[in-house]
Protein backbone atom coordinates (compact mmCIF):
# COMPACT_ATOMS: atom_id res chain seq x y z
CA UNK A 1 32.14 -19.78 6.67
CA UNK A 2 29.28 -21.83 4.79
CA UNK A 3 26.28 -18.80 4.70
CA UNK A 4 22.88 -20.09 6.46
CA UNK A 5 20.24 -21.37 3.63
CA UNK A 6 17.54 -19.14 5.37
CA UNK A 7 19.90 -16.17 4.80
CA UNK A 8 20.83 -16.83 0.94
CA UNK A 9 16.42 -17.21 0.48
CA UNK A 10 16.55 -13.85 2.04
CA UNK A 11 18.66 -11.84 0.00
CA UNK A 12 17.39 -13.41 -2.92
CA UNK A 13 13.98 -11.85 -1.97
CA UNK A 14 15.04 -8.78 -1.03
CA UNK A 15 17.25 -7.93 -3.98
CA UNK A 16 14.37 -9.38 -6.09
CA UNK A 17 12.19 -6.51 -4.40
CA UNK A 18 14.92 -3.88 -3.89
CA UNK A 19 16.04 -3.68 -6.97
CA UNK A 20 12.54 -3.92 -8.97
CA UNK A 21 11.98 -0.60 -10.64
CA UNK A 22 8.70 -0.58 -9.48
CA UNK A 23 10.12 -0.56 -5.41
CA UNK A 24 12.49 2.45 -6.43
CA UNK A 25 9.43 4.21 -7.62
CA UNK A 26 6.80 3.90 -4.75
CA UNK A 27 9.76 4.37 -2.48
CA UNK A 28 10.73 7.84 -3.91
CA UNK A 29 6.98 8.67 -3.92
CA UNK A 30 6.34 8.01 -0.53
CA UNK A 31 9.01 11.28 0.64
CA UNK A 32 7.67 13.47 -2.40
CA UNK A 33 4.23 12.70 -1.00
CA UNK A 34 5.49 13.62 2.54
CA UNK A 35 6.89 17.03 1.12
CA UNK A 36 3.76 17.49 -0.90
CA UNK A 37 1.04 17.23 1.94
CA UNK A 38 3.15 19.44 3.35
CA UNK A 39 3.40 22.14 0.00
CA UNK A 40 -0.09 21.55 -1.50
CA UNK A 41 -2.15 23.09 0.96
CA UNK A 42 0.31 25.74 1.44
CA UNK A 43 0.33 26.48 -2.40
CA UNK A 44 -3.48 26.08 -2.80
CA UNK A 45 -4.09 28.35 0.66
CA UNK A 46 -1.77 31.27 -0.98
CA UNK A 47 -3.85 30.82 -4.16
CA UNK A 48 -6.86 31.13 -2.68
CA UNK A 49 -5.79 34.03 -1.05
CA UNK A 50 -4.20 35.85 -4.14
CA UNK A 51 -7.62 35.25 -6.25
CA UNK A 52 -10.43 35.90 -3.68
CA UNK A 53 -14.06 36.35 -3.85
CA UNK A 54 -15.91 39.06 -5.23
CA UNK A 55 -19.31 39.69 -2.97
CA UNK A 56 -21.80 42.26 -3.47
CA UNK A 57 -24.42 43.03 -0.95
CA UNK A 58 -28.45 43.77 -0.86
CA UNK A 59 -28.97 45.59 2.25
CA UNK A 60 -32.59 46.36 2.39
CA UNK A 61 -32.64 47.47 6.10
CA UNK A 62 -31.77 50.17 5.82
CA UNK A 63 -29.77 50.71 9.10
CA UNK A 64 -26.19 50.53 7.36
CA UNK A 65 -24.94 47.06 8.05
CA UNK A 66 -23.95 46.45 4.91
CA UNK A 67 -21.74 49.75 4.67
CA UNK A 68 -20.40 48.16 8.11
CA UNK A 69 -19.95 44.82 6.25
CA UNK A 70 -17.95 46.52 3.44
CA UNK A 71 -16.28 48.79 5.98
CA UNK A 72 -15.14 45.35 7.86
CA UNK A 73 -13.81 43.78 5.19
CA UNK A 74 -11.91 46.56 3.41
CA UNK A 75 -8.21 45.27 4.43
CA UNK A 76 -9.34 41.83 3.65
CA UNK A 77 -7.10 40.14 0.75
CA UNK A 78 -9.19 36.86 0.44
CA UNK A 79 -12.70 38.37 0.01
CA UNK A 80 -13.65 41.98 -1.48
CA UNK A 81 -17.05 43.46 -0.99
CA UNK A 82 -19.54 46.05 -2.34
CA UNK A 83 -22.88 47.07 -1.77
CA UNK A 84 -25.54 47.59 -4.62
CA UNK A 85 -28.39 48.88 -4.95
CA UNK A 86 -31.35 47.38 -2.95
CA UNK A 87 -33.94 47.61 -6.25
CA UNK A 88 -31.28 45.77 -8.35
CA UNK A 89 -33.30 42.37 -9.00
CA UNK A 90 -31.34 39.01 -8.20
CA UNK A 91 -31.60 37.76 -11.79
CA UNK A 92 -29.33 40.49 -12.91
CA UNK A 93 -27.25 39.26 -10.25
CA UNK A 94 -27.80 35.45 -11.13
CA UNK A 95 -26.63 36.35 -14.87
CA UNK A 96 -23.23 38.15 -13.33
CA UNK A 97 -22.43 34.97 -11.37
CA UNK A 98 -23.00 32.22 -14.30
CA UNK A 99 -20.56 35.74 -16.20
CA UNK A 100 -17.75 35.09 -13.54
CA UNK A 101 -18.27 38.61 -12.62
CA UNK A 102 -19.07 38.08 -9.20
CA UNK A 103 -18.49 35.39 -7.04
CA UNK A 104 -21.92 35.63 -5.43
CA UNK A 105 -24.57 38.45 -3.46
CA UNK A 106 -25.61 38.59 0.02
CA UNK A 107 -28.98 39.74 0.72
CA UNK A 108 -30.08 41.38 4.20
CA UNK A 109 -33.65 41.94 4.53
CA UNK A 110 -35.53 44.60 6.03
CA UNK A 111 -37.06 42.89 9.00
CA UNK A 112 -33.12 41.16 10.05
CA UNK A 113 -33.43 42.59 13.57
CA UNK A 114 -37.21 40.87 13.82
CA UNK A 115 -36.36 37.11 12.55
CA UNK A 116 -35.68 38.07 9.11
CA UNK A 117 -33.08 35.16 7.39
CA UNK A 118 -29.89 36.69 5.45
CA UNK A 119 -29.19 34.52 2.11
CA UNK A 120 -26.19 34.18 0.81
CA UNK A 121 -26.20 32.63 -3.02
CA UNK A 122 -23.28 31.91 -5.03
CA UNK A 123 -20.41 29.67 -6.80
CA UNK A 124 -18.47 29.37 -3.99
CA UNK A 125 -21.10 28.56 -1.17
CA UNK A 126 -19.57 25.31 -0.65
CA UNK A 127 -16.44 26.67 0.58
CA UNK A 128 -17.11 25.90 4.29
CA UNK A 129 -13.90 27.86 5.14
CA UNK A 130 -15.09 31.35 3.16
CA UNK A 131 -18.79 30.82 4.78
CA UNK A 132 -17.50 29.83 7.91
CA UNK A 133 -15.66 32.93 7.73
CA UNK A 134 -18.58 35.27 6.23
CA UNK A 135 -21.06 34.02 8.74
CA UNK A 136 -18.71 35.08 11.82
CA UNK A 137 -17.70 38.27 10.03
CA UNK A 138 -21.91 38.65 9.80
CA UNK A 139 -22.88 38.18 13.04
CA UNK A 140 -20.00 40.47 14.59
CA UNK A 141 -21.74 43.19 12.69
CA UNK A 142 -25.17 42.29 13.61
CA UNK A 143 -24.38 41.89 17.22
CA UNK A 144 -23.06 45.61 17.53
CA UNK A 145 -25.70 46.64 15.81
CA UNK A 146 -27.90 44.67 18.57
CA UNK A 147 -25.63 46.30 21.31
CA UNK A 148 -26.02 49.47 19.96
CA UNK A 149 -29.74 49.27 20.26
CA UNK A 150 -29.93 48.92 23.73
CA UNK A 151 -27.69 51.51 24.47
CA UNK A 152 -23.95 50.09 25.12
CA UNK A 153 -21.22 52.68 23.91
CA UNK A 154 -18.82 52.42 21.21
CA UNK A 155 -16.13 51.58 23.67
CA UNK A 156 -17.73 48.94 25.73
CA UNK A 157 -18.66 47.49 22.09
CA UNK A 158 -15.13 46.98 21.84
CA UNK A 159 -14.23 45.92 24.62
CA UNK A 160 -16.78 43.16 24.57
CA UNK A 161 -15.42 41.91 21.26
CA UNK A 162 -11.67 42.12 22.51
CA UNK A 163 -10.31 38.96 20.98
CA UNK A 164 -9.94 36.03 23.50
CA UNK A 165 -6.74 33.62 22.50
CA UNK A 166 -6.71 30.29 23.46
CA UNK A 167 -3.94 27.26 22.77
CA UNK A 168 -4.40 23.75 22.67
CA UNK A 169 -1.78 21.79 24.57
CA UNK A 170 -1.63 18.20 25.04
CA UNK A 171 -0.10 16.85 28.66
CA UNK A 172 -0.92 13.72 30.40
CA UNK A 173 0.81 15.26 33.36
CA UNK A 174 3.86 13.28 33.28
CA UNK A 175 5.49 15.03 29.83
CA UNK A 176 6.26 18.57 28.50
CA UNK A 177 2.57 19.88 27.30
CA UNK A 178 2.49 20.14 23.49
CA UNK A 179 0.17 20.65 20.44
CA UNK A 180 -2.73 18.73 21.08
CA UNK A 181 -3.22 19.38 16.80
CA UNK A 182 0.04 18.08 16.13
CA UNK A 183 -0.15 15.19 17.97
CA UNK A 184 -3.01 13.83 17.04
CA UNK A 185 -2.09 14.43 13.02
CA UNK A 186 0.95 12.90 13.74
CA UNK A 187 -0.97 9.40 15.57
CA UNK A 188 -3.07 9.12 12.10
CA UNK A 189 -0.90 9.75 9.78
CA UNK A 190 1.75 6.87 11.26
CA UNK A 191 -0.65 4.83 12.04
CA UNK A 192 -2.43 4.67 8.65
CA UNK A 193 1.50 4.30 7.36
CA UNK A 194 2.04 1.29 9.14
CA UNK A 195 -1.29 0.18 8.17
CA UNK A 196 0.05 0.44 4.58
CA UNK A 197 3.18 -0.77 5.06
CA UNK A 198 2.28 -3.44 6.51
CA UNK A 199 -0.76 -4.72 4.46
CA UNK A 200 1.39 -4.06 1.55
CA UNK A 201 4.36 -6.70 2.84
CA UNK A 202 1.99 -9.18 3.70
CA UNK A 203 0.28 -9.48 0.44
CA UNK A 204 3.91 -9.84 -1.27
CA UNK A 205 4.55 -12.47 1.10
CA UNK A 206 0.92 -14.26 0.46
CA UNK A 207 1.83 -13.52 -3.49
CA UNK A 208 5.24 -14.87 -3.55
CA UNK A 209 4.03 -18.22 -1.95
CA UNK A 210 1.05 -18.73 -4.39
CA UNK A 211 3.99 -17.80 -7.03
CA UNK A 212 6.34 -20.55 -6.32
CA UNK A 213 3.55 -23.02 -5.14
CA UNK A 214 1.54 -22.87 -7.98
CA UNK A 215 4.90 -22.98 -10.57
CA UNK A 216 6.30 -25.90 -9.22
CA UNK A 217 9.29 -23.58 -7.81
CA UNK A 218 8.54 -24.57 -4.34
CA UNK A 219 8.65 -28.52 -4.95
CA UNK A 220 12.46 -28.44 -6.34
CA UNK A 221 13.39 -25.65 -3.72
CA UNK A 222 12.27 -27.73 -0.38
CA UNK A 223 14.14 -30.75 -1.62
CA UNK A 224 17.37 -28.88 -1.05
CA UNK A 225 16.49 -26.84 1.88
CA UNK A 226 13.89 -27.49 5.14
CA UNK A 227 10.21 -25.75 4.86
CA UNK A 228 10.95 -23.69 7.78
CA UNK A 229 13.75 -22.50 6.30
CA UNK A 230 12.53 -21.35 3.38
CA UNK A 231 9.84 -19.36 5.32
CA UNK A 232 11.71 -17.73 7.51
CA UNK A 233 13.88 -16.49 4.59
CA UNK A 234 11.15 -15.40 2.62
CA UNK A 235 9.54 -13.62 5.59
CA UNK A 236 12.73 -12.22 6.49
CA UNK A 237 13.55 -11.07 2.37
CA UNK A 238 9.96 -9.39 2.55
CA UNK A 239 10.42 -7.58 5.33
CA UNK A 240 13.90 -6.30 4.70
CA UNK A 241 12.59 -4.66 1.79
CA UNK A 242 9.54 -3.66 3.60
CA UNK A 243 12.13 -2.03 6.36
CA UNK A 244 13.52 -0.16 3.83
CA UNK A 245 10.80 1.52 2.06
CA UNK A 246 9.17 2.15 5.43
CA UNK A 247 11.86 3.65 7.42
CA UNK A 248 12.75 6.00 4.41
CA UNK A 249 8.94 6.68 5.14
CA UNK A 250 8.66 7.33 8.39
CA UNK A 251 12.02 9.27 8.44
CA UNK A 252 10.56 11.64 5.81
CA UNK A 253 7.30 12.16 7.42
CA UNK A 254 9.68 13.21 11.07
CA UNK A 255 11.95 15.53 8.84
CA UNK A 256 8.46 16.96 7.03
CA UNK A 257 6.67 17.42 10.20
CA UNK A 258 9.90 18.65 12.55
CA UNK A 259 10.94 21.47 10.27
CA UNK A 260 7.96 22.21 8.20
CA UNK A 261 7.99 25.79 8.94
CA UNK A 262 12.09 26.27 7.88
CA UNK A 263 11.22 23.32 4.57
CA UNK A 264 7.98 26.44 4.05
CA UNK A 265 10.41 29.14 3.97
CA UNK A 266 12.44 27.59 1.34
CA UNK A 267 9.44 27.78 -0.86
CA UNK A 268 8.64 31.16 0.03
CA UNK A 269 5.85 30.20 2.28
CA UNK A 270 5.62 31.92 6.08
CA UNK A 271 3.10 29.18 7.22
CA UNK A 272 1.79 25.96 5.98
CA UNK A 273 -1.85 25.28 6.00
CA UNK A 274 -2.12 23.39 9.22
CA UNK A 275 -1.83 26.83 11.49
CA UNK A 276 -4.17 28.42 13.12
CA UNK A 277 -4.21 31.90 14.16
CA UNK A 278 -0.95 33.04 14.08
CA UNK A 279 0.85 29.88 15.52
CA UNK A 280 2.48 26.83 13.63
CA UNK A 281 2.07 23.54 14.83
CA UNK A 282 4.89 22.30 17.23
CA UNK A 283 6.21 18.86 15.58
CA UNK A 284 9.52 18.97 18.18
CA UNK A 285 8.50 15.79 20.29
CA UNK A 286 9.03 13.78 17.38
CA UNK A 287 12.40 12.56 17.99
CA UNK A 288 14.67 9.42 17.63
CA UNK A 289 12.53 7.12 20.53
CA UNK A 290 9.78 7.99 18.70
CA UNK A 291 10.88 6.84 15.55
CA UNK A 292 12.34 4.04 17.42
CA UNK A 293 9.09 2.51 18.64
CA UNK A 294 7.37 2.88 15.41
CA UNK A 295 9.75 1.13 13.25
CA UNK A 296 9.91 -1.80 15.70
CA UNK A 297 6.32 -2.23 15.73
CA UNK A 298 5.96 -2.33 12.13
CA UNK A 299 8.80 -4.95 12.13
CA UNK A 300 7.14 -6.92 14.85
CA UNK A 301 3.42 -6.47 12.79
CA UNK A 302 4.85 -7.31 9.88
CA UNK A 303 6.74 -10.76 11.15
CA UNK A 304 3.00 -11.32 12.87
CA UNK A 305 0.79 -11.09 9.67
CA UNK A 306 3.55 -12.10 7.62
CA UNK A 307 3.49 -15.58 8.93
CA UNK A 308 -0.32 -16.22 9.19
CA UNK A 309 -0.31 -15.41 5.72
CA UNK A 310 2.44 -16.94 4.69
CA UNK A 311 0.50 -20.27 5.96
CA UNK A 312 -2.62 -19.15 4.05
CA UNK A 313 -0.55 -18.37 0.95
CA UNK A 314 0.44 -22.71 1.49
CA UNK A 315 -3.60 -23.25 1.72
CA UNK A 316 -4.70 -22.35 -1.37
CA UNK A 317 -3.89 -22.80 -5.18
CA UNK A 318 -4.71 -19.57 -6.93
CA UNK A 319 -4.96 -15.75 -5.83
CA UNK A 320 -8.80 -15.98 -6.02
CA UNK A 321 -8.67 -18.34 -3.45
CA UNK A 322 -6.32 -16.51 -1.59
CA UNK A 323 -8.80 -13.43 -1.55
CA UNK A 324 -11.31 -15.48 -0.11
CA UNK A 325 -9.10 -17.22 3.29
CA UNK A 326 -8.21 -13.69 4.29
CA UNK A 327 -11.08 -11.80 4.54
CA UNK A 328 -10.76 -12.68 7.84
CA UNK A 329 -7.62 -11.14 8.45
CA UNK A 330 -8.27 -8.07 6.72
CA UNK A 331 -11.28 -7.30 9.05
CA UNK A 332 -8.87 -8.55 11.92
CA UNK A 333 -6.47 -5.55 10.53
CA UNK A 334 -9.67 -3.18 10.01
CA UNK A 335 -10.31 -3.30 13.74
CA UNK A 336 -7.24 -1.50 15.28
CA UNK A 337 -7.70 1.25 12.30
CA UNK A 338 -11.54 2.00 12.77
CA UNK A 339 -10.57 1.96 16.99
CA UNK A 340 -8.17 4.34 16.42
CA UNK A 341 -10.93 7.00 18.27
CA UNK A 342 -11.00 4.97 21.00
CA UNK A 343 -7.25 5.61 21.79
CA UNK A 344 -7.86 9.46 20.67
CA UNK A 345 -10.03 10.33 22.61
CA UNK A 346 -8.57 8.71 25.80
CA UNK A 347 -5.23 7.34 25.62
CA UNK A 348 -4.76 6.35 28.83
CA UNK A 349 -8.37 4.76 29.14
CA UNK A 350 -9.40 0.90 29.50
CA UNK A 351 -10.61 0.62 26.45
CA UNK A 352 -7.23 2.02 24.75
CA UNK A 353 -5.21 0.14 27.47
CA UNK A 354 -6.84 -3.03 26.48
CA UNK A 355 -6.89 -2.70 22.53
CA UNK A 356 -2.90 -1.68 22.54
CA UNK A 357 -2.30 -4.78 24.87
CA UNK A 358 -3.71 -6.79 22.46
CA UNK A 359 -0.97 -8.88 20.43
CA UNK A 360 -2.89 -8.22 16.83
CA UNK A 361 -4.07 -4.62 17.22
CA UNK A 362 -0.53 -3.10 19.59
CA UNK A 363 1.32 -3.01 16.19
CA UNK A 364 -0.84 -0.22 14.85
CA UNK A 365 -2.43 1.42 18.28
CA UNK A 366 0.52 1.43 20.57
CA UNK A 367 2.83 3.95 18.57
CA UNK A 368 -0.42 6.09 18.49
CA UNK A 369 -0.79 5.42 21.88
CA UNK A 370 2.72 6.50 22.76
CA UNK A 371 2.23 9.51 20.94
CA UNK A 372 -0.33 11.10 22.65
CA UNK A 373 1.25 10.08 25.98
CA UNK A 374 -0.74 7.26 27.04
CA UNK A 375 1.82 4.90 27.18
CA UNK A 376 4.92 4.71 29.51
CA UNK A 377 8.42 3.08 28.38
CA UNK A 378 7.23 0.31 30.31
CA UNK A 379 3.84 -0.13 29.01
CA UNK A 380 5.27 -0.68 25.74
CA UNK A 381 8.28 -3.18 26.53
CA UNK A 382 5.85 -5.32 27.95
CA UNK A 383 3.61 -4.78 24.85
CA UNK A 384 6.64 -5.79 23.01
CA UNK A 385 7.58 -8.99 25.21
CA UNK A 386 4.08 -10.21 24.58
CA UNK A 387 4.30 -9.60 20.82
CA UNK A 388 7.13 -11.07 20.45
CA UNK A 389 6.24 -14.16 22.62
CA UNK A 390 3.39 -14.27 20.12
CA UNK A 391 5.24 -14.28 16.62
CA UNK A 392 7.10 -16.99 18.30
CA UNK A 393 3.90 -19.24 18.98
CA UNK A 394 2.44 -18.19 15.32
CA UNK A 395 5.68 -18.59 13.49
CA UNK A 396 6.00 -22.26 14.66
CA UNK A 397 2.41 -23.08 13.83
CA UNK A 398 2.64 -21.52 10.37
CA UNK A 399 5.86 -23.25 9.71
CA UNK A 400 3.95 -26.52 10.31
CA UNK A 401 1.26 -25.77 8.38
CA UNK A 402 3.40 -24.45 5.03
CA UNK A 403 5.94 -27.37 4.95
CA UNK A 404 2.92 -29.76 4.27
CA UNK A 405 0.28 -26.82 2.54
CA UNK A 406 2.91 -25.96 0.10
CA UNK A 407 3.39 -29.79 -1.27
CA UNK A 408 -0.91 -30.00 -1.42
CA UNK A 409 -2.53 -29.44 -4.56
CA UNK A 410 -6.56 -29.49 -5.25
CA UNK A 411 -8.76 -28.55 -2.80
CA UNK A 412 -8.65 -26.14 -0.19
CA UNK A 413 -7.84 -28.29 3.37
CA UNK A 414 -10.67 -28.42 6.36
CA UNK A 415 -9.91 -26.90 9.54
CA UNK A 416 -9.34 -30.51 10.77
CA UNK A 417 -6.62 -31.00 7.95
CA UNK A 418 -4.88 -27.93 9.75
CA UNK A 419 -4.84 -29.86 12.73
CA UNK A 420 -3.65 -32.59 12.02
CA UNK A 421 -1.20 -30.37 9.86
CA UNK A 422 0.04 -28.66 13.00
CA UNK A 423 0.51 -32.11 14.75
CA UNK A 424 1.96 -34.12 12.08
């Protein structure tokens, strides 16, 4: 059986690709990156914790907050504090920071209770998660103090400050609730993966055709085999090797995210660093439909862009050139990533319902929309249907305009020559 001529410029691009040491390399990275922003914050939370901060206070009130500070941070591993001396002066202080002897001094004036601002200086004040942290811890103790004042016991105190615990659950009333965190980490991050993906692909493709075009290759290959031909196998040889390294992806970030807690524990870590509280995120709706959806959208985005610039590789004559026709495109792909909030915040609004529906923005914003719920099974198989109607339409006008682009050499053609291109 004589093997289709598309199919033989296919494998030759793909093994070209797939067996580049370079392709072995970013496609082993992309799982050890997975694992990593998975790891790295874990690592970097227990190290924080394990080294601390050093605080001393200046309480010049008087009225013992800062032995109620110390007192409230005394099982604390992350953060140890002492009080000083009110007369000590904050140079001496100043000198024992820039020494690495403390990691900074908190000073309550006298009149705290009548306006007075508490300071806090030091080498780690732009730690928004330690100050975030101090300033609560602060204004506990200053608002039992305030309590206090006008008379409330020691027992209603505490019974005011009872902790109050509250989850986050995402529903859109027709599915099992579910981490509204989790979900919406999981919509970026695949989104901004298929953004990759498929931005990467397409500039092979628009590189591969400048390639052969400007070497000559392309004049000796269409005299044995048909235009269209030739870019459906190289579209096809692309994206097979753009399938691969992708799906190894996006199976690595649902193994990552579905088990991080047991992948923590064989590190020695209890939880990673995107808990809150007490409770790890719930990655369990990621499952095989879900994977499903997002690999055929970046297949159906990538045979979209693929082809337009395919037909703008056939335009032009060098890669400077070729930076210039797709600045449009690239703003085209800019638009589904910068509305990405728009299908966030309300998946199943108009706006969201209309960006997803759209044939050049659905491959990025309607596996983020399915993800969060706002999209039904059917929703998305007529999202597909329409996509797929529309690589049809774009395919057949690229393939018009590369068979003659590819043979034109000099300057770039008019919109008019793509016309007539299309027609010819």
């Amino acid at each position: 059986m004589k093997i289709p001529t598309w199919l033989i410029i296919a494998r030759r691009e793909f093994l070209s690709r797939v067996l580049s040491k370079w392709y072995i390399l970013i496609t082993l990275l992309g799982p050890i990156f997975m694992v990593a922003l998975l790891l790295v914050p874990a690592c970097l939370n227990k190290k924080a914790i394990d080294k601390g901060s050093d605080i001393v206070i200046i309480d010049r009130n008087g009225e013992g907050i800062g032995l109620q500070l110390v007192n409230h941070f005394k099982n604390s591993k992350s953060l140890r504090i002492r009080k000083v001396a009110p007369t000590i002066s904050e140079s001496e202080l100043m000198t024992q920071i820039a020494q690495r002897k403390i990691s900074g001094f908190l000073t309550i004036p006298s009149d705290v209770f009548d306006g007075g601002v508490i300071s806090y200086r030091g080498s780690n004040a732009t730690n928004l998660v330690f100050f975030g942290k101090l300033k609560k811890h602060i204004e506990t103790v200053l608002y039992r103090f305030r309590m206090s004042k006008f008379g409330l016991s020691h027992g209603k105190i505490n019974a005011i400050f009872d902790p109050v615990i509250i989850t986050n659950e995402y529903t859109v009333g027709v599915t099992e609730t579910r981490s509204g965190r989790a979900s919406l980490l999981i919509g970026y991050l695949v989104l901004y993966t298929l953004y990759t993906s498929i931005v990467i692909n397409i500039i092979n493709v628009l590189r591969s055709v400048i390639e052969e075009k400007t070497s000559r290759i392309v004049e000796i290959m269409v005299s044995i085999i048909k235009p269209r031909q030739l870019l459906v196998g190289k579209i096809l040889g692309v994206g097979g090797a753009g399938m691969l390294q992708t799906g190894t992806w996006i199976g690595m970030i649902a193994i990552v995210f579905r088990y991080n807690e047991k992948l923590l524990g064989i590190f020695g870590f209890e939880h990673s660093g995107m808990t809150s509280g007490q409770a790890a995120l719930d990655f369990s709706f990621l499952n095989a439909s879900s994977m499903a959806i997002i690999f055929v959208y970046f297949l159906l985005g990538y045979f979209l862009y693929s082809s337009i610039y395919a037909a703008l590789g056939s335009m032009v004559n060098t890669e400077n050139e070729a930076q210039q026709v797709q600045i449009p495109m690239v703003i085209v792909l800019l638009i589904p990533a910068l509305c990405a909030q728009l299908v966030v915040t309300d998946p199943r609004g108009v706006s969201a319902q209309l960006m997803t529906w759209i044939p050049l923005f659905s491959p990025l914003l309607m596996p983020l929309r399915y993800l969060l719920g706002g999209a039904s099974g059917l929703e998305v198989l007529g999202s597909v249907l329409i996509l797929i109607i529309t690589i049809i339409f774009v395919v057949m006008l690229a393939s018009k305009i590369y068979r003659v682009g590819i043979l034109m050499y000099g300057k770039k053609p008019s919109i008019r020559e793509m016309i007539r291109w299309v027609f010819y």
